[in-house]
Protein backbone atom coordinates (compact mmCIF):
# COMPACT_ATOMS: atom_id res chain seq x y z
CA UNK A 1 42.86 11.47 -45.29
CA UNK A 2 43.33 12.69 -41.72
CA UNK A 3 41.91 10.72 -39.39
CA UNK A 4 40.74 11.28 -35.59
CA UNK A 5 40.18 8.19 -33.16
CA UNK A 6 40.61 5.23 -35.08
CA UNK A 7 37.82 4.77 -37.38
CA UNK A 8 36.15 8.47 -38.16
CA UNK A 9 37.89 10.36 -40.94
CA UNK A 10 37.79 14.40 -41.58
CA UNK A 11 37.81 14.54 -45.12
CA UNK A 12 34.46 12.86 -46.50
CA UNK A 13 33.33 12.54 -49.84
CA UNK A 14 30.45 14.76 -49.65
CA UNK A 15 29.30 18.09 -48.76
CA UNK A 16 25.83 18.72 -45.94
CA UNK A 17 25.24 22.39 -46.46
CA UNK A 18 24.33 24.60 -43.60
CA UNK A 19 20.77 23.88 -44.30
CA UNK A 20 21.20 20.40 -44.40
CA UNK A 21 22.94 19.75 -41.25
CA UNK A 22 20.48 21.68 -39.27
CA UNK A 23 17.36 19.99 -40.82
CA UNK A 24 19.16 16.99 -39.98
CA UNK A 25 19.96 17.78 -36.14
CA UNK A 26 16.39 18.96 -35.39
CA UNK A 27 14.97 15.27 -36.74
CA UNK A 28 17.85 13.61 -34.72
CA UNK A 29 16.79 15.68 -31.75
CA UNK A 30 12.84 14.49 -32.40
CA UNK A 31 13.95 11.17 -32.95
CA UNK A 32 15.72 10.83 -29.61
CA UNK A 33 18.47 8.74 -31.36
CA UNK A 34 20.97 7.22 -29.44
CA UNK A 35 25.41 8.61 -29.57
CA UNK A 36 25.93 5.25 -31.77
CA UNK A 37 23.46 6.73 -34.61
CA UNK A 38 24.61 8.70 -37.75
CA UNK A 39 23.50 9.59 -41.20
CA UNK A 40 23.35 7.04 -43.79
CA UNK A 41 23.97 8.51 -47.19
CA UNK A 42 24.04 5.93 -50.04
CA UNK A 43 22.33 4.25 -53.07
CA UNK A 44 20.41 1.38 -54.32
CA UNK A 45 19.75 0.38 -57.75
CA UNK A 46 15.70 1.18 -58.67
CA UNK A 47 14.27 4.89 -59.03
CA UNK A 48 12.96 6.10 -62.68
CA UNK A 49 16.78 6.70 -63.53
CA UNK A 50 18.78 3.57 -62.46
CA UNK A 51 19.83 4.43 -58.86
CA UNK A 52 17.86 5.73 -55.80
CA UNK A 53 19.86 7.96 -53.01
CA UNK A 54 19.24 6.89 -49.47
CA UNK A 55 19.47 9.63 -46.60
CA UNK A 56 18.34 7.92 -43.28
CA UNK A 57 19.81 7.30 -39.59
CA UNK A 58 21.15 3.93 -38.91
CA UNK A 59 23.82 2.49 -37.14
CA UNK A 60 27.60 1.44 -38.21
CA UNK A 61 27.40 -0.90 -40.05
CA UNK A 62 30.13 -3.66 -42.20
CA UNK A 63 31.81 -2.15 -44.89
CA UNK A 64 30.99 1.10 -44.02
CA UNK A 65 33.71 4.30 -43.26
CA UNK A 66 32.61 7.04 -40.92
CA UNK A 67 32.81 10.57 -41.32
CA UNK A 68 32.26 14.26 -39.44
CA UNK A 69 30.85 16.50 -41.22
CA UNK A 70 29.94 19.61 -39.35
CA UNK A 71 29.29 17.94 -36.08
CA UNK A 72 27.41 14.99 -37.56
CA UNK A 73 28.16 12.03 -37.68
CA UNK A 74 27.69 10.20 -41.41
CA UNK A 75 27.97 6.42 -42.17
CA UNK A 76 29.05 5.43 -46.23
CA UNK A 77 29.48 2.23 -47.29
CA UNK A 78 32.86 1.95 -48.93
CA UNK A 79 31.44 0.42 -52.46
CA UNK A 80 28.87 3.31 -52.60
CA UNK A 81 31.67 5.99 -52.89
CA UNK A 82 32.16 5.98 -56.03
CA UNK A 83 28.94 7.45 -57.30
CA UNK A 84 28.35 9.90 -54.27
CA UNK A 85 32.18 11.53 -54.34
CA UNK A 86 31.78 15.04 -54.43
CA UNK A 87 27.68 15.21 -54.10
CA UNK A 88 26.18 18.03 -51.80
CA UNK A 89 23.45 17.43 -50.17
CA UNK A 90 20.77 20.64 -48.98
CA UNK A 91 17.61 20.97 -47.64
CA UNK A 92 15.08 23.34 -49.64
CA UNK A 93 12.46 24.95 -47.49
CA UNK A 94 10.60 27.29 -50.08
CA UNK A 95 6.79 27.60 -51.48
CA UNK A 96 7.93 25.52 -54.30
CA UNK A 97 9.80 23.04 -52.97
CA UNK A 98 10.92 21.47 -49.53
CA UNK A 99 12.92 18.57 -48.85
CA UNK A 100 16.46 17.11 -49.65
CA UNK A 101 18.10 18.13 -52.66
CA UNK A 102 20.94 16.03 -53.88
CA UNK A 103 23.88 17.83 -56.57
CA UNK A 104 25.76 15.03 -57.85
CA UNK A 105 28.48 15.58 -60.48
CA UNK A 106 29.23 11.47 -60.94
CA UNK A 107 24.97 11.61 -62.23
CA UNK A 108 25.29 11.50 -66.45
CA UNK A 109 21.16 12.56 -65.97
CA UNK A 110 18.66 12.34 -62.77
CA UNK A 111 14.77 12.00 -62.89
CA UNK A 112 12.52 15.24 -62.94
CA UNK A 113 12.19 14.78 -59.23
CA UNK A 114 16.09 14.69 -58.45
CA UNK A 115 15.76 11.64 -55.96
CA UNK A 116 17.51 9.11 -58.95
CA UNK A 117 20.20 9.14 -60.76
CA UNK A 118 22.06 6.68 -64.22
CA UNK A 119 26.40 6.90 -63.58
């Protein structure tokens, strides 16, 4: 992977469409988060299908690898990689449906409500 500095790498493991990345920036704006925040993408076991995403701002923290994406920065633990490799994440603002959306080709199924996953 190409690197910049010494700890934030170019090529991450997941995609933030267009959508995503400006729903994002306009709740990091209202949020008046500091430079040393990012966007914590990862799971945790629970959810009606085995695993739960989680999509939050936090700080760096141990284990974790940093990433650019479009201007933003994105914190991943290391041990979470595995099942979020490839995923793209998009925000859905129609009449049917708003929110985070989560495509994740490592998911054998995902719950009716697409917020859990079984790998």
């Amino acid at each position: 992977m190409q690197e910049v500095k010494d700890s934030i790498k170019i090529d991450a493991p997941l995609i933030l469409t267009n959508g995503a990345v400006k729903q994002l920036n306009k709740i990091m704006d209202s949020e008046n988060l500091s430079d040393e925040h990012g966007l914590r993408v990862g799971v945790k076991g629970g959810g009606c299908a085995g695993f739960s995403y989680i999509l939050g701002f936090d700080t760096e923290k141990e284990g974790d690898e940093e990433y650019m994406i479009n201007g933003l920065k994105v914190f991943m633990n290391k041990a979470h990689a595995i099942y979020l490799i490839g995923i793209e994440i998009d925000f859905e603002d129609g009449l049917g449906n708003r929110g985070f959306t989560f495509n994740n080709p490592n998911a054998e199924s995902t719950c009716g409500c697409g917020t859990s996953f079984s790998a």
